[in-house]
Protein backbone atom coordinates (compact mmCIF):
# COMPACT_ATOMS: atom_id res chain seq x y z
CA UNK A 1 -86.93 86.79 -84.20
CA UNK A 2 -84.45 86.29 -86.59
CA UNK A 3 -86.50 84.73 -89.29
CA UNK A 4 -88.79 87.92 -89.16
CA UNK A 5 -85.71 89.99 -90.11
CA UNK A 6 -84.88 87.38 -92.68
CA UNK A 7 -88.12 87.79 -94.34
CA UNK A 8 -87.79 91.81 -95.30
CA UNK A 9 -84.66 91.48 -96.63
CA UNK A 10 -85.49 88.35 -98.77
CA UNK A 11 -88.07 90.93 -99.97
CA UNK A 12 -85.51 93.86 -100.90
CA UNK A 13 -82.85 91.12 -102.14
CA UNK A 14 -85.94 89.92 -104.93
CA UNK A 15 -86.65 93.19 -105.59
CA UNK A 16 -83.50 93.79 -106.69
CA UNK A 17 -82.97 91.17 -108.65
CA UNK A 18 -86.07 91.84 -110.57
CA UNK A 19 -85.04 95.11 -111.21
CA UNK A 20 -81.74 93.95 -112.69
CA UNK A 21 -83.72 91.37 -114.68
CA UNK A 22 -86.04 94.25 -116.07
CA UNK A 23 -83.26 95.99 -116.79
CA UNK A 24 -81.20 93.42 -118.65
CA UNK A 25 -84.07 92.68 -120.77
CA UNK A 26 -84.66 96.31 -121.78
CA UNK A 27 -80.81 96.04 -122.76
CA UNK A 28 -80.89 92.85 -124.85
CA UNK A 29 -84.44 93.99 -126.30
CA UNK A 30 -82.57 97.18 -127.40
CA UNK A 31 -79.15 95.59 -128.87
CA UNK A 32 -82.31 93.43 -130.59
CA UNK A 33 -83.89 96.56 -132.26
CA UNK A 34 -80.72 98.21 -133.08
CA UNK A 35 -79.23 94.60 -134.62
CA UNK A 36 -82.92 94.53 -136.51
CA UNK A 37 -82.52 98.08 -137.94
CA UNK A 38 -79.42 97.13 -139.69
CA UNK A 39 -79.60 95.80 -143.65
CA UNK A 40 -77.06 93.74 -145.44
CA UNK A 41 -76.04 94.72 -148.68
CA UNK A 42 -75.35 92.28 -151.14
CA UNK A 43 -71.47 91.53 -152.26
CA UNK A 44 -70.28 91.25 -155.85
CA UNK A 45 -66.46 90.16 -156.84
CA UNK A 46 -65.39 93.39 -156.98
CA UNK A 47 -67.20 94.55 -153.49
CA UNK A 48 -65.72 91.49 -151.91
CA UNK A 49 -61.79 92.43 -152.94
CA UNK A 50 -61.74 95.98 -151.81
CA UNK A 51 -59.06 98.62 -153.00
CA UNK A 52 -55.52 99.41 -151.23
CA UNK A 53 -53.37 96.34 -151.87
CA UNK A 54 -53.93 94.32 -149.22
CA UNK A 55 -54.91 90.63 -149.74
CA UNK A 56 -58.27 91.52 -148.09
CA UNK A 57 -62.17 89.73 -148.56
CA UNK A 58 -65.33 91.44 -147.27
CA UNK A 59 -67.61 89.19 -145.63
CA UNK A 60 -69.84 91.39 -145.04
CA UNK A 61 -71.81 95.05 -145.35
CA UNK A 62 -74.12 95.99 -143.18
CA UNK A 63 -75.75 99.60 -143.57
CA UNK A 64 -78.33 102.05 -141.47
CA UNK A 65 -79.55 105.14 -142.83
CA UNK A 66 -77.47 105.01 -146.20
CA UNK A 67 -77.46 102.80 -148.95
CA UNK A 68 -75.62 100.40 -150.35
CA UNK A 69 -74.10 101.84 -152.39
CA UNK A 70 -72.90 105.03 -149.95
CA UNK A 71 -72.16 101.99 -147.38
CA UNK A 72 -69.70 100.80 -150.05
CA UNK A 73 -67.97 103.73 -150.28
CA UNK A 74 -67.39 104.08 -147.09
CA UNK A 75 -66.04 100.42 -146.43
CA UNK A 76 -63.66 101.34 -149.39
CA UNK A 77 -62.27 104.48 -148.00
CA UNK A 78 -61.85 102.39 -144.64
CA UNK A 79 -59.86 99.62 -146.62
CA UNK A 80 -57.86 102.59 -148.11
CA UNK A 81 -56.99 104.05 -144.73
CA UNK A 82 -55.39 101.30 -142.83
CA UNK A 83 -52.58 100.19 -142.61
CA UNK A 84 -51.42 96.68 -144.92
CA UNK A 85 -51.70 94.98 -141.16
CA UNK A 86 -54.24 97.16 -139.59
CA UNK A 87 -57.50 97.35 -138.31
CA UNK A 88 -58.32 100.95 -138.04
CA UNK A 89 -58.57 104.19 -139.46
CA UNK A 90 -57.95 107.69 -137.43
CA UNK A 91 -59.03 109.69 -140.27
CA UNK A 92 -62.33 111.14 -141.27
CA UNK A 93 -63.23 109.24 -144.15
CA UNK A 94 -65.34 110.90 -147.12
CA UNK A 95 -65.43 114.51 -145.06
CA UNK A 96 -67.34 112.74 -142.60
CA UNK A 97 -67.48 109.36 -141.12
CA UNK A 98 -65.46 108.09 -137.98
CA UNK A 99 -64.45 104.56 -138.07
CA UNK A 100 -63.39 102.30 -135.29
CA UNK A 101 -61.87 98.74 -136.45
CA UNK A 102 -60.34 95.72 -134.14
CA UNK A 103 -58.95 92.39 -135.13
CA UNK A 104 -61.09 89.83 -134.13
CA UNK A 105 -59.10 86.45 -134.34
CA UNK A 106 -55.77 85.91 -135.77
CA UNK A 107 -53.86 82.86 -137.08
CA UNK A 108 -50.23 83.09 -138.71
CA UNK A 109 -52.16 83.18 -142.54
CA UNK A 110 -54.53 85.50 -142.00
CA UNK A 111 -56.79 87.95 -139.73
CA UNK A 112 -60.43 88.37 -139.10
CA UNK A 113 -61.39 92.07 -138.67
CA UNK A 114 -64.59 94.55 -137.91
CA UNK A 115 -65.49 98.24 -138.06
CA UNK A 116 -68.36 100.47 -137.53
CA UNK A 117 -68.53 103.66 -139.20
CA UNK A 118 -70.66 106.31 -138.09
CA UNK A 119 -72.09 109.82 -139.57
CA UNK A 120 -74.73 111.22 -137.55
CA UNK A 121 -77.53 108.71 -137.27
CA UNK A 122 -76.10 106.86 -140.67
CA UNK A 123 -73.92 103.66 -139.48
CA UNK A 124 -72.24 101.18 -141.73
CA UNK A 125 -70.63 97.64 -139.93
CA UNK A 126 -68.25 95.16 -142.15
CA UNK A 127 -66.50 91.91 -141.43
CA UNK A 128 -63.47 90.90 -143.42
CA UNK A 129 -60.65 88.62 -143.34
CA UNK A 130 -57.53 89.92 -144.44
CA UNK A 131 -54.18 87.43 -145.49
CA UNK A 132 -50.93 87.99 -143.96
């Protein structure tokens, strides 16, 4: 008798564990289409040392729903914004866009950092590394 019981909840375990599956796949398949929707811009000298007097290189510019060259601006007023040892920004930059920054990694030389800026639908993501 007991393997009879065993059987239907086998059955509602796998269930559930296929719905999780579907689920996580709809997730990563998302992240996927959001990552995808997402454009580089394309870094000169002068892009890559932004303003404020910090010792600071962009890696990268990443941009949805703007341009480059409105992404730049806004990765610029960021730069301005934080602190020399910072990573983020409380103010509304350019009338408009919220920023959130982090520090990613740190050594006793320098800092890797992040931030995503948002306006509405329009979203610009950088990378930097910043000396100490």
């Amino acid at each position: 008798m007991t393997t009879a019981l065993a059987h239907p909840r086998r059955s509602v375990l796998l269930l559930a564990l296929l719905g999780m599956l579907i689920a996580l796949a709809a997730t990563l398949y998302a992240d996927d289409v959001q990552a995808a929707s997402y454009r580089s811009c394309a870094l000169s000298d002068s892009d890559a040392q932004p303003p404020g007097g910090k010792p600071t290189y962009n890696l990268t510019i990443k941009r949805s729903g703007v341009t480059c060259a409105t992404a730049k601006k806004v990765v610029d007023a960021f730069h301005r914004c934080r602190t020399s040892t910072g990573s983020s920004c409380k103010k509304t930059l350019l009338r408009h866009w919220r920023c959130t920054g982090m520090k990613e990694s740190r050594t006793e030389l320098l800092f890797y950092g992040t931030f995503a800026c948002s306006y509405g639908t329009r979203r610009v993501r950088s990378s930097y590394q910043q000396n100490i």
